[in-house]
Protein backbone atom coordinates (compact mmCIF):
# COMPACT_ATOMS: atom_id res chain seq x y z
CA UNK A 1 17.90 55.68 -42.22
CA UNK A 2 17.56 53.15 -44.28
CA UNK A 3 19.50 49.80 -45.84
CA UNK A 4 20.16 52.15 -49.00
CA UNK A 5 21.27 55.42 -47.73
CA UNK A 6 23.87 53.51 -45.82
CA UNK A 7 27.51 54.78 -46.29
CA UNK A 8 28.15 50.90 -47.17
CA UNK A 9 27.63 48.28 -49.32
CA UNK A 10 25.06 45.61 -47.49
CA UNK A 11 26.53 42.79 -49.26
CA UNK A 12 29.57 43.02 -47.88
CA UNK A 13 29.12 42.52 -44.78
CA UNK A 14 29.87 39.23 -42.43
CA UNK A 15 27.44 36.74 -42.53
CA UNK A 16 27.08 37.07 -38.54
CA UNK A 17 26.13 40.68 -38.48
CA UNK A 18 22.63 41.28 -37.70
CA UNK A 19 22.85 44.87 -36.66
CA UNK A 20 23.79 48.39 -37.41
CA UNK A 21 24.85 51.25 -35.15
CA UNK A 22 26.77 55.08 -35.95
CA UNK A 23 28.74 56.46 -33.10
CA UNK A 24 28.26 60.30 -32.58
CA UNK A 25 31.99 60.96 -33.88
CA UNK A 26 30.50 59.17 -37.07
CA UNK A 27 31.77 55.62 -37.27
CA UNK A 28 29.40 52.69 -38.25
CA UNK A 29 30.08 49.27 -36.82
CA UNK A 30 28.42 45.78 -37.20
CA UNK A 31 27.00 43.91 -34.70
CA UNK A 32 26.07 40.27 -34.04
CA UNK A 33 23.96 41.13 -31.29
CA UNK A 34 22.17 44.66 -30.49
CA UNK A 35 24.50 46.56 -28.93
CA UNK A 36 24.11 48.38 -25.59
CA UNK A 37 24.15 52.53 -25.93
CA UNK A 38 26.83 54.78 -23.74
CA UNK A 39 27.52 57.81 -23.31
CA UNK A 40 29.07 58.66 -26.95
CA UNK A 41 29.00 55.55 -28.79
CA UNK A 42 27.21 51.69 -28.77
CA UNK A 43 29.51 48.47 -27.85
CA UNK A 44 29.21 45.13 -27.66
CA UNK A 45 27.28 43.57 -25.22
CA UNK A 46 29.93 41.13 -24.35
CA UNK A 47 28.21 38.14 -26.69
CA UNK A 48 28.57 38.07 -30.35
CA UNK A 49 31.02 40.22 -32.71
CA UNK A 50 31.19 43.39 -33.67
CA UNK A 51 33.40 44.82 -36.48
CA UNK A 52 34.25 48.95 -37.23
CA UNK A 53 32.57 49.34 -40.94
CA UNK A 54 33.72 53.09 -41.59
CA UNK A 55 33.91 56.46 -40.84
CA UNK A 56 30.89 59.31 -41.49
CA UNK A 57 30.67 62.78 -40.36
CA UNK A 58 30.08 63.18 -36.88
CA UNK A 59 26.30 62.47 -35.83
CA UNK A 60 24.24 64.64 -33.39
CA UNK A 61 21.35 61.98 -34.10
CA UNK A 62 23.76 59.07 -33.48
CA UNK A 63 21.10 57.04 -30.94
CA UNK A 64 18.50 57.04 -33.98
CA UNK A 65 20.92 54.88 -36.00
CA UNK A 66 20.90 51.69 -34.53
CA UNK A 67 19.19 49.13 -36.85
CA UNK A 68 18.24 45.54 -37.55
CA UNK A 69 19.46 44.65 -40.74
CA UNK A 70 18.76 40.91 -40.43
């Protein structure tokens, strides 16, 4: 996946965010700091922020999402 193919527009996300991540029922959050995986879905690693972006269609392929973006 990359920066373009994104169901988002970059630019507007926060300034903080620095990473990435789909959830396998298909929503995209931001994190400040990489995220840990579980089970279903990443979450914060109890530093940083983390904001819900939007919702996709589900995602078999969700742990090949995660991504630096800055």
């Amino acid at each position: 996946m990359t920066m373009t193919s994104l169901p988002i527009d970059p630019s507007t996300l926060p300034s903080w965010a620095r990473w990435l991540a789909q959830d396998a029922d298909g929503t995209w959050w931001a994190y400040e700091h990489e995220p840990n995986e579980g089970a279903v879905s990443w979450y914060e690693n109890e530093v940083g922020d983390s904001i819900r972006l939007c919702n996709g269609l589900s995602n078999t392929g969700w742990r090949r999402t995660l991504m630096r973006i800055r």
